[in-house]
C-alpha atoms as a PDB file:
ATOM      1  CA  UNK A   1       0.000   0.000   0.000  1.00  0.00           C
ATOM      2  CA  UNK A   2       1.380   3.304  -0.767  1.00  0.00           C
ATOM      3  CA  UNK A   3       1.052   6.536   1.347  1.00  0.00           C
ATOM      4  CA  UNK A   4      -0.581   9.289  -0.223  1.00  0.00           C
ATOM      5  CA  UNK A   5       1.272  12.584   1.120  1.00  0.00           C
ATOM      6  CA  UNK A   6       0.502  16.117  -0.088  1.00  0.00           C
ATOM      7  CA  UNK A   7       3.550  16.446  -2.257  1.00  0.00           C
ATOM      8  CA  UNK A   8       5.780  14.038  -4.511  1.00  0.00           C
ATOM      9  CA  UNK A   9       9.245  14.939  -5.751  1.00  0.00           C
ATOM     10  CA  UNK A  10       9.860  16.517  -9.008  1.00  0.00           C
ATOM     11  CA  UNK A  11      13.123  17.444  -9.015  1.00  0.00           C
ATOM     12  CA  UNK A  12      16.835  17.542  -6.742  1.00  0.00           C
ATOM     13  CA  UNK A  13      19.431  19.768  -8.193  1.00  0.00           C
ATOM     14  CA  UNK A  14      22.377  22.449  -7.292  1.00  0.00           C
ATOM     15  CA  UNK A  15      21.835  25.953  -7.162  1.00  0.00           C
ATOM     16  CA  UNK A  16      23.662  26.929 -10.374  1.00  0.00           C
ATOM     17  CA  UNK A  17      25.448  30.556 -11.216  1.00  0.00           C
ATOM     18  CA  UNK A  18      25.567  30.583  -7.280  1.00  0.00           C
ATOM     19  CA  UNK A  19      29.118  32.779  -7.413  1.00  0.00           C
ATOM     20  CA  UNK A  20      27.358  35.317  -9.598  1.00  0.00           C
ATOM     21  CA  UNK A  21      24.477  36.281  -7.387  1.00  0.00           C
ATOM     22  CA  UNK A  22      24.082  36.792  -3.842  1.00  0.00           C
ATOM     23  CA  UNK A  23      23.937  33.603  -2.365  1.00  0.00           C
ATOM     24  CA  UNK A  24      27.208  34.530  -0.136  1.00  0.00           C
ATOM     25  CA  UNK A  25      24.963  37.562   1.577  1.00  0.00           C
ATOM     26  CA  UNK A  26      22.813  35.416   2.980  1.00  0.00           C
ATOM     27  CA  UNK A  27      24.855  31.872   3.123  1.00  0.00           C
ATOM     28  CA  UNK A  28      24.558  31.753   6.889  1.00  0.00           C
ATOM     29  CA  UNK A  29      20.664  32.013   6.575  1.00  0.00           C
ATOM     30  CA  UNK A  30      20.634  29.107   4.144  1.00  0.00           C
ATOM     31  CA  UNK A  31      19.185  25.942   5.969  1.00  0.00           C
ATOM     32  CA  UNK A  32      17.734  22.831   5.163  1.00  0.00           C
ATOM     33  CA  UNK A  33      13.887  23.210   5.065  1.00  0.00           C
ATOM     34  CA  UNK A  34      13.656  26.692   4.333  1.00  0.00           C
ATOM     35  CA  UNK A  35      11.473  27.645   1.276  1.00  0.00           C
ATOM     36  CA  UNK A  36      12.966  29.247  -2.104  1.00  0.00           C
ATOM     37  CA  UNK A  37      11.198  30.210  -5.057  1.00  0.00           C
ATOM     38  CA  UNK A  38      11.213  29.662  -8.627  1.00  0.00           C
ATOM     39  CA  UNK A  39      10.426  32.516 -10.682  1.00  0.00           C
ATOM     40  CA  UNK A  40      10.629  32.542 -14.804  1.00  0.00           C
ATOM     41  CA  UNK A  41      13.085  34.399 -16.517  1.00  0.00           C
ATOM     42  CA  UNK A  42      12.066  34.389 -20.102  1.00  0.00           C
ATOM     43  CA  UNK A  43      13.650  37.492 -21.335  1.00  0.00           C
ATOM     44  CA  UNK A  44      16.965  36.062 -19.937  1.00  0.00           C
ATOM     45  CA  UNK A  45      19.804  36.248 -23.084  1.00  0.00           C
ATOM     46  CA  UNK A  46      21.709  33.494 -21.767  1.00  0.00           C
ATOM     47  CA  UNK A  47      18.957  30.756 -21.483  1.00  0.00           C
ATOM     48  CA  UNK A  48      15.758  31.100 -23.195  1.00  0.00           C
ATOM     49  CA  UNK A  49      14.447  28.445 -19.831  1.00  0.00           C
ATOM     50  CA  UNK A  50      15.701  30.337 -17.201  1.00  0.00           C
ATOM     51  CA  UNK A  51      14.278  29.804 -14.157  1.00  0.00           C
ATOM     52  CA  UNK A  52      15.828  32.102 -11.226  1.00  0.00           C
ATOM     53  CA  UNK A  53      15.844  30.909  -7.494  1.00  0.00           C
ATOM     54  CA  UNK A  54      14.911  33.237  -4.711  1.00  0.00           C
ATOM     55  CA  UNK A  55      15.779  33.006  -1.205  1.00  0.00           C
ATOM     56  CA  UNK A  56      13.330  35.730  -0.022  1.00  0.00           C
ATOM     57  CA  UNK A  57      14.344  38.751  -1.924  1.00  0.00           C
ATOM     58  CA  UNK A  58      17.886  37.444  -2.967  1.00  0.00           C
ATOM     59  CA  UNK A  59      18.622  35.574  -5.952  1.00  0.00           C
ATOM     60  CA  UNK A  60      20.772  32.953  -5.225  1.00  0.00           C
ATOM     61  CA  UNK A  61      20.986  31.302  -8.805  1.00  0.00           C
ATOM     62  CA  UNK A  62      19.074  29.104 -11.676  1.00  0.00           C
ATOM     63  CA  UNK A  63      17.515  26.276 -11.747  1.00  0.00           C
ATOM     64  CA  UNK A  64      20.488  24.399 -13.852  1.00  0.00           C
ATOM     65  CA  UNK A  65      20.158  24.734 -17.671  1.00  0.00           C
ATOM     66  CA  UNK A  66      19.841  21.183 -18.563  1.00  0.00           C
ATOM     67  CA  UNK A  67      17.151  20.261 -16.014  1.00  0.00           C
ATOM     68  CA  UNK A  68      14.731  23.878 -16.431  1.00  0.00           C
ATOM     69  CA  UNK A  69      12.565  22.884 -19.105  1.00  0.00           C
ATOM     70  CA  UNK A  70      10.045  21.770 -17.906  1.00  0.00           C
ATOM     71  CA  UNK A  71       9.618  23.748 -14.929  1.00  0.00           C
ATOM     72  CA  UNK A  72       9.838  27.015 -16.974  1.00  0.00           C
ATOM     73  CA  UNK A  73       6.784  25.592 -19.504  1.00  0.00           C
ATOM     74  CA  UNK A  74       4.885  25.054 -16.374  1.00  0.00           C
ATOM     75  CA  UNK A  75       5.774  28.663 -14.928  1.00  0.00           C
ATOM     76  CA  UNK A  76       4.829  29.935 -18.362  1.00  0.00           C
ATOM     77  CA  UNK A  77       1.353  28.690 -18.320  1.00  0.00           C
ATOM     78  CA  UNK A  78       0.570  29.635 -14.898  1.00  0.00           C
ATOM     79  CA  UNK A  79       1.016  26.452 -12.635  1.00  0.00           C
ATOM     80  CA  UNK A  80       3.560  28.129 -10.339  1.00  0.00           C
ATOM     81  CA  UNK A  81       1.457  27.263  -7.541  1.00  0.00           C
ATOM     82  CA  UNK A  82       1.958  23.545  -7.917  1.00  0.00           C
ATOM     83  CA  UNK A  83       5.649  23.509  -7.099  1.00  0.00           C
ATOM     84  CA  UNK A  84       6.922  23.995  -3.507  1.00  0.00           C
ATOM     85  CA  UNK A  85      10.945  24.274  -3.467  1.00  0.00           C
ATOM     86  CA  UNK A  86      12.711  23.756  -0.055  1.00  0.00           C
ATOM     87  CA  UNK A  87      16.445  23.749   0.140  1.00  0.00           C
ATOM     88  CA  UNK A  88      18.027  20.274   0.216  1.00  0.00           C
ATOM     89  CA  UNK A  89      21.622  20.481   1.494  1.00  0.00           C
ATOM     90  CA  UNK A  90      24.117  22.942   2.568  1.00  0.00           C
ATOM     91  CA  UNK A  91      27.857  22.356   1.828  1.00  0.00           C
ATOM     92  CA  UNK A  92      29.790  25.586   2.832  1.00  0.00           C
ATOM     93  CA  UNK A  93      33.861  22.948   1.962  1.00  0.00           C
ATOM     94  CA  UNK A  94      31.839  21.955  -1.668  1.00  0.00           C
ATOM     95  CA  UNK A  95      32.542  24.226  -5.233  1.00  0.00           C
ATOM     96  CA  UNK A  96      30.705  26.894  -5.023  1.00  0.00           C
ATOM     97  CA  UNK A  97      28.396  25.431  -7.806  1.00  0.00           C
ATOM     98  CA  UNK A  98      27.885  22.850  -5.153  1.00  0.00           C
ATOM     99  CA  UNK A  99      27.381  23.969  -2.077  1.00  0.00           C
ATOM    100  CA  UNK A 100      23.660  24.706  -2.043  1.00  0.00           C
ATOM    101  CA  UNK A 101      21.310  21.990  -3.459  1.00  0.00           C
ATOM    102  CA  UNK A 102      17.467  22.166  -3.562  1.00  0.00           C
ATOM    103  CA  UNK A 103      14.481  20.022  -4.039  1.00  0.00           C
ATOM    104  CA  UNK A 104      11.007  20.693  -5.892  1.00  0.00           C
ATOM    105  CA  UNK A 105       8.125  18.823  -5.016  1.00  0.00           C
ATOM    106  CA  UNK A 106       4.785  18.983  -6.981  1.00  0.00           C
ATOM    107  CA  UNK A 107       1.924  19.889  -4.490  1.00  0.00           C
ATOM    108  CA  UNK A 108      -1.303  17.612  -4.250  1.00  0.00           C
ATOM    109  CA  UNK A 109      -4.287  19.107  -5.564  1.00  0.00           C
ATOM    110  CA  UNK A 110      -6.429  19.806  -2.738  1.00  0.00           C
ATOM    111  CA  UNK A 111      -9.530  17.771  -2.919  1.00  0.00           C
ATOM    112  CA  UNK A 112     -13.129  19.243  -2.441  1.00  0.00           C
END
């Protein structure tokens, strides 16, 4: 028999471009749990699937280019709502391109 829980992952992945935002302001405040958010870039000139991660107000990177598209198709139509992103692990010895990994779990439609 299988649990039914209110999410089910989606997706596991580093924080990529993490030396080029701000991610070092707020390393200290970066803990497992805490939420993030995706938000769609589609004007970015580097990657067409962009998809920027938020902790709070600061951007601390992209969703990684080969794993974005179809997270920034869903963003595009509107289904935002169904993904809840939570940081995943913490590595302050790891590359930088390493040291912050996150995890995006599609949310269960609520039933009526």
């Amino acid at each position: 028999m299988r649990i039914k829980t209110n999410k089910e992952h989606f997706l596991s992945c580093n924080v990529a471009a993490f030396t080029y935002h701000e991610g070092c302001e707020v390393f200290d405040k970066l803990k497992v749990g805490k939420r993030v958010t995706l938000v769609r870039e589609d004007e970015n000139p580097y990657d067409h699937n962009a998809v920027a991660i938020f902790f709070g107000e600061t951007h601390i990177g992209y969703i990684p280019r080969r794993q974005n598209e179809s997270i920034a198709k869903f963003l595009d139509l509107g289904y935002g709502d169904i993904f809840e992103a939570r940081i995943q692990s913490v590595d302050p010895a790891a590359h930088p391109e390493e040291q912050v990994n996150i995890v995006i779990y599609l949310k269960r439609k609520e039933s009526k």
